[in-house]
N, C-alpha and C. Protein backbone atom coordinates (compact mmCIF):
# COMPACT_ATOMS: atom_id res chain seq x y z
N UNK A 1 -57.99 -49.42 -2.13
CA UNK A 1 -58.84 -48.56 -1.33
C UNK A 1 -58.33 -47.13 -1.36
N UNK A 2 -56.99 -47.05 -1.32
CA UNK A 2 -56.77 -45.69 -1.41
C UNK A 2 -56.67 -45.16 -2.57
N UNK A 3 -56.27 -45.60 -3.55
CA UNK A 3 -56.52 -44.76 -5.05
C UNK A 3 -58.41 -44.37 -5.47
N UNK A 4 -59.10 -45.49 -4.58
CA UNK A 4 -60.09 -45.53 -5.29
C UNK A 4 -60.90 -43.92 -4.16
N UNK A 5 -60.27 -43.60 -3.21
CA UNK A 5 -60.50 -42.75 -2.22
C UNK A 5 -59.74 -41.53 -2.78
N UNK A 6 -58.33 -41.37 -4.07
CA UNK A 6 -57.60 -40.02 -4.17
C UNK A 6 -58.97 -39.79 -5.49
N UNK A 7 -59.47 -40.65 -6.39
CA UNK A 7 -60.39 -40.43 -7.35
C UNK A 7 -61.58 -39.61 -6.99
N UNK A 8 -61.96 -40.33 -5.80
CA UNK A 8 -63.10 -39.98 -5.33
C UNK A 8 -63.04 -38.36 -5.12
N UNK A 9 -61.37 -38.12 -4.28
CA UNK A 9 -61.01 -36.43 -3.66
C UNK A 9 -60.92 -35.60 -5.02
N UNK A 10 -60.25 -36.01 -5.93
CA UNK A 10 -59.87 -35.42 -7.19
C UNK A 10 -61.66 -34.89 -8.09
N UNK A 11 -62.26 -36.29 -7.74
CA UNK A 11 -63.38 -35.69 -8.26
C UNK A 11 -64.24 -34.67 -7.74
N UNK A 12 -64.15 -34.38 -6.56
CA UNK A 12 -64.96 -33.64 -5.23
C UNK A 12 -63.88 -32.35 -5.93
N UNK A 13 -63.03 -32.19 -6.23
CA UNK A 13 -62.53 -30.66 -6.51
C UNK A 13 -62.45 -30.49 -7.98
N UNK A 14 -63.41 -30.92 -8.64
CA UNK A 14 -63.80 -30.49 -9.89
C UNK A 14 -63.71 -31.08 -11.41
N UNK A 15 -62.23 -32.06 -10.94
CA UNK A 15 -62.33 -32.92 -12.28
C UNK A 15 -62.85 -33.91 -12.89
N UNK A 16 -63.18 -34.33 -14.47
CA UNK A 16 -63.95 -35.65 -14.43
C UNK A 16 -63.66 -36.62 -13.87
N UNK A 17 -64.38 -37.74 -14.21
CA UNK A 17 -64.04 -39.10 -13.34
C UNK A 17 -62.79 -39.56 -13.94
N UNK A 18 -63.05 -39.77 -15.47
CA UNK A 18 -61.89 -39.87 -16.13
C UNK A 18 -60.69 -39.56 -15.85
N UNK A 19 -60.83 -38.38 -15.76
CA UNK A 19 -59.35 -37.48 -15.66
C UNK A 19 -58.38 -37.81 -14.41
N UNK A 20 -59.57 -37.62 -13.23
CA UNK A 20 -59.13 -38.32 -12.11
C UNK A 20 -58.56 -39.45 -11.99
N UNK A 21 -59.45 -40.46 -12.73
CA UNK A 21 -58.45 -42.02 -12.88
C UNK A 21 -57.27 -41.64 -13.15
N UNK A 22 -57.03 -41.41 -14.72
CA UNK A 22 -55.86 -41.21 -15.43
C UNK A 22 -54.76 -40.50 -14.68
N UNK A 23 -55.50 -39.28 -13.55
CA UNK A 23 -53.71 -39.08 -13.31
C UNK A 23 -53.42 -39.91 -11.83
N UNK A 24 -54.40 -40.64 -11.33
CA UNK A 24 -53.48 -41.19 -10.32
C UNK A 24 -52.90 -42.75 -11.20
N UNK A 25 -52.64 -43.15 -12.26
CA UNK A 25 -52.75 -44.07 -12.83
C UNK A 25 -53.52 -45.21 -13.45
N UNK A 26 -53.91 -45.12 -13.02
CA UNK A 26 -55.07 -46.61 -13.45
C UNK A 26 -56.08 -46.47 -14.33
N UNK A 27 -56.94 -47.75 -15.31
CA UNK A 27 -57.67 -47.74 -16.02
C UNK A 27 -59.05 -47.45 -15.92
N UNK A 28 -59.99 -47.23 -16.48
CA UNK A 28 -60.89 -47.04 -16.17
C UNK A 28 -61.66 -48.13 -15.49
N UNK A 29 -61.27 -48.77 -16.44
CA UNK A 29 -62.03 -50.18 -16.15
C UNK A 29 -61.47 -50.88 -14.90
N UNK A 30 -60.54 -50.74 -14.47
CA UNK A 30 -59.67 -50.90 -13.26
C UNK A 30 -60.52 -50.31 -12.61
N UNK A 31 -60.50 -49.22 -12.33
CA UNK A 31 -60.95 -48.30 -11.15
C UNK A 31 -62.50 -49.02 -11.31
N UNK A 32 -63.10 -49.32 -12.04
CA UNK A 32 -64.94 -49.11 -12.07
C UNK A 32 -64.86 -50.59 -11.52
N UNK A 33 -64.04 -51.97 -11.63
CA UNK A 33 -64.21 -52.99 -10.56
C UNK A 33 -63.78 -53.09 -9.62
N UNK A 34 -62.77 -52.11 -9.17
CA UNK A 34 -62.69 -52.26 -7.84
C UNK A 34 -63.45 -51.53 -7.33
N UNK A 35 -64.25 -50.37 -7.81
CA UNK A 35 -65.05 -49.96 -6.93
C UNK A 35 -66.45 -51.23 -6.81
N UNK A 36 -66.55 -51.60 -8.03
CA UNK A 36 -68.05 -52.55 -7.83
C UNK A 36 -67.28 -53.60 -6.67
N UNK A 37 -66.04 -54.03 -6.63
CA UNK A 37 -65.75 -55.01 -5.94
C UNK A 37 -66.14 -54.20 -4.21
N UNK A 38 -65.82 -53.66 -4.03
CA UNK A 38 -65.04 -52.92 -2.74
C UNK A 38 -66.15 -52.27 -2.41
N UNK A 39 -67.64 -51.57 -3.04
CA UNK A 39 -68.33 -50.29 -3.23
C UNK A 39 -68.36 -49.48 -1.70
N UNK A 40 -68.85 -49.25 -1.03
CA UNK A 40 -68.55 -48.27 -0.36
C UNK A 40 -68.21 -48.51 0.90
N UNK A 41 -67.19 -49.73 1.19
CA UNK A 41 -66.57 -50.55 2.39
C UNK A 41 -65.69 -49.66 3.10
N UNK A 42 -65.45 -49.79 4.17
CA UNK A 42 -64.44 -48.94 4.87
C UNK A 42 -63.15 -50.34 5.34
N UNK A 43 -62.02 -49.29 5.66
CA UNK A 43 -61.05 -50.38 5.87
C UNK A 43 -61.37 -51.15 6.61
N UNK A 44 -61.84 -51.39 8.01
CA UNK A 44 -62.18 -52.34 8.96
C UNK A 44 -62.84 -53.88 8.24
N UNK A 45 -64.28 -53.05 6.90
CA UNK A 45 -65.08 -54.16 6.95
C UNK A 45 -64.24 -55.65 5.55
N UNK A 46 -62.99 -54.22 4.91
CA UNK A 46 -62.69 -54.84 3.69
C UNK A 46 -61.10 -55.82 4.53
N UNK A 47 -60.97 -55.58 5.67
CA UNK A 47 -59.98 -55.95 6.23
C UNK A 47 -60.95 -57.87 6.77
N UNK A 48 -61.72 -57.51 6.95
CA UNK A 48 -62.87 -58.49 7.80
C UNK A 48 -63.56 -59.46 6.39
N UNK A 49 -64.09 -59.17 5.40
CA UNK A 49 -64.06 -59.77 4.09
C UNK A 49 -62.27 -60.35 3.57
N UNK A 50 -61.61 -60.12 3.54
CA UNK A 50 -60.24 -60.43 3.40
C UNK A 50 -60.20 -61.93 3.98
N UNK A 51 -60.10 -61.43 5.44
CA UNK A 51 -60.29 -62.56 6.55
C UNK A 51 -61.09 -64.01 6.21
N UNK A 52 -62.33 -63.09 5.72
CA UNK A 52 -63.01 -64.46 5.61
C UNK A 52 -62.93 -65.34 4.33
N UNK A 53 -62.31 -64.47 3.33
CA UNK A 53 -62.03 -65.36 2.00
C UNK A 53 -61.23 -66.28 2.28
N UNK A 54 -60.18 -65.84 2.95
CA UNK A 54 -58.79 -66.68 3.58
C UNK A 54 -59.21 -67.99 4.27
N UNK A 55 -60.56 -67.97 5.06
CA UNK A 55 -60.66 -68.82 5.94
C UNK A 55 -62.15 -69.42 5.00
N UNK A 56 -62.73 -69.60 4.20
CA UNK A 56 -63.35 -69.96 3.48
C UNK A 56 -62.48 -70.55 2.70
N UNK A 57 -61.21 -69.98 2.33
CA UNK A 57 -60.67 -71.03 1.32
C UNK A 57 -59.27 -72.13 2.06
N UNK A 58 -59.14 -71.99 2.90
CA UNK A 58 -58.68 -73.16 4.12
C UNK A 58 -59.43 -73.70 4.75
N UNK A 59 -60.88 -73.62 4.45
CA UNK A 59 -61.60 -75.05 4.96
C UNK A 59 -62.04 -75.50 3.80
N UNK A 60 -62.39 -74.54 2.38
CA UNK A 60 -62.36 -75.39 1.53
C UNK A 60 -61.18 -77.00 1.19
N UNK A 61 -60.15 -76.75 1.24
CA UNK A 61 -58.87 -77.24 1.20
C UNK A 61 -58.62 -78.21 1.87
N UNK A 62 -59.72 -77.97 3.50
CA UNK A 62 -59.67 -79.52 4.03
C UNK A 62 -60.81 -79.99 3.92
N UNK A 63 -62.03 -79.75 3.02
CA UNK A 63 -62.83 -80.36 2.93
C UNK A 63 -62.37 -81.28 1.51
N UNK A 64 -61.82 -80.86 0.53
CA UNK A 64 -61.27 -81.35 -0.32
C UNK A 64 -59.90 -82.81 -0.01
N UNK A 65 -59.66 -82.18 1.47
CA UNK A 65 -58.11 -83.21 0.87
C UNK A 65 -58.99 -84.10 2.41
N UNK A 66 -59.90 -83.93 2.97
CA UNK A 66 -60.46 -85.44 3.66
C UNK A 66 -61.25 -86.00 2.26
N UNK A 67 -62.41 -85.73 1.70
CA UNK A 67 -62.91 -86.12 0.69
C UNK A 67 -61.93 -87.01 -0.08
N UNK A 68 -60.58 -86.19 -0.36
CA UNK A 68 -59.33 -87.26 -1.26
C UNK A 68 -59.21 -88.39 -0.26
N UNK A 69 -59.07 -88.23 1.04
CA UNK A 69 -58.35 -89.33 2.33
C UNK A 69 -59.48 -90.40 2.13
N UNK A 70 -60.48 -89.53 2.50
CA UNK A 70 -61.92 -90.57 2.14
C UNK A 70 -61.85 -92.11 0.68
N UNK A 71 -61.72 -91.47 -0.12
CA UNK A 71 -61.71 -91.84 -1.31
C UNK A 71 -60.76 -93.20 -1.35
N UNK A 72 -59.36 -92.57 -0.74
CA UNK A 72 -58.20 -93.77 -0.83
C UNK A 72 -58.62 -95.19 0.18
N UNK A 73 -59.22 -94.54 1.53
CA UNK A 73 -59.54 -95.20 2.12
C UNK A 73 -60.68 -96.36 1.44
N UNK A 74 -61.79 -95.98 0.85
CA UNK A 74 -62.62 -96.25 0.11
C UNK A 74 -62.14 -97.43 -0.11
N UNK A 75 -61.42 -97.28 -1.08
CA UNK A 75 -60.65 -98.11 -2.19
C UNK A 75 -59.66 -99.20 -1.34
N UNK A 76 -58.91 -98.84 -0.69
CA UNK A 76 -58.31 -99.70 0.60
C UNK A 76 -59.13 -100.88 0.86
N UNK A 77 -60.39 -100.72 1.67
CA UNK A 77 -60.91 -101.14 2.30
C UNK A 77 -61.82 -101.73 1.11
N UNK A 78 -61.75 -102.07 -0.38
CA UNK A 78 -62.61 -103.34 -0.92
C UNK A 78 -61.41 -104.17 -1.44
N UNK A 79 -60.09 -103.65 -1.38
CA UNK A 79 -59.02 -104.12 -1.86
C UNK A 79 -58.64 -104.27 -3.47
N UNK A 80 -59.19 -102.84 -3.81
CA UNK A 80 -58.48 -102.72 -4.97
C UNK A 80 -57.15 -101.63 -5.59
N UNK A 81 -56.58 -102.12 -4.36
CA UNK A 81 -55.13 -101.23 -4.15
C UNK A 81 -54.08 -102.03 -5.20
C-alpha cells in the first residue's frame, strides 16, 4: 500500500509511471497487480479484507477436517476398519 501510494506521489510531480516504479524499486508488473489487487482501498478496508481471508480460510479448514472426521466415522460404523 505504501509503495503503491510513493508511485502514485512521484507520478503527481511529473514523472512517468515507469520511472516512478523503477526508482522506488519494484517491477512493473509488480506494481500493476497490486494495484489491480488492492485498486483504490484505503488501509482500514484492506486491513478488513485481510481479516476476512484469514477467517474464510479457518473455517475452510474445519469444514475440511469434520468432512475427514465424518468420513472415518463413516467407515467405523460399517466396520471396515
Amino acid at each position: 500500500m505504501t509503495k503503491l501510494r510513493q508511485v502514485k506521489v512521484l507520478h503527481g510531480h511529473g514523472l512517468s509511471m515507469v520511472d516512478a516504479v523503477r526508482q522506488i524499486g519494484i517491477s512493473r508488473h509488480m506494481f500493476y497487480r497490486w494495484r489491480k489487487q488492492s485498486g483504490e482501498m484505503n488501509r482500514a478496508q484492506l486491513s478488513r479484507r485481510k481479516d476476512l481471508e484469514k477467517e474464510k480460510e479457518r473455517r475452510r479448514r474445519a469444514v475440511s477436517d469434520l468432512t475427514l472426521e465424518n468420513l472415518v466415522l463413516t467407515e467405523a460404523a460399517r466396520g471396515n476398519f
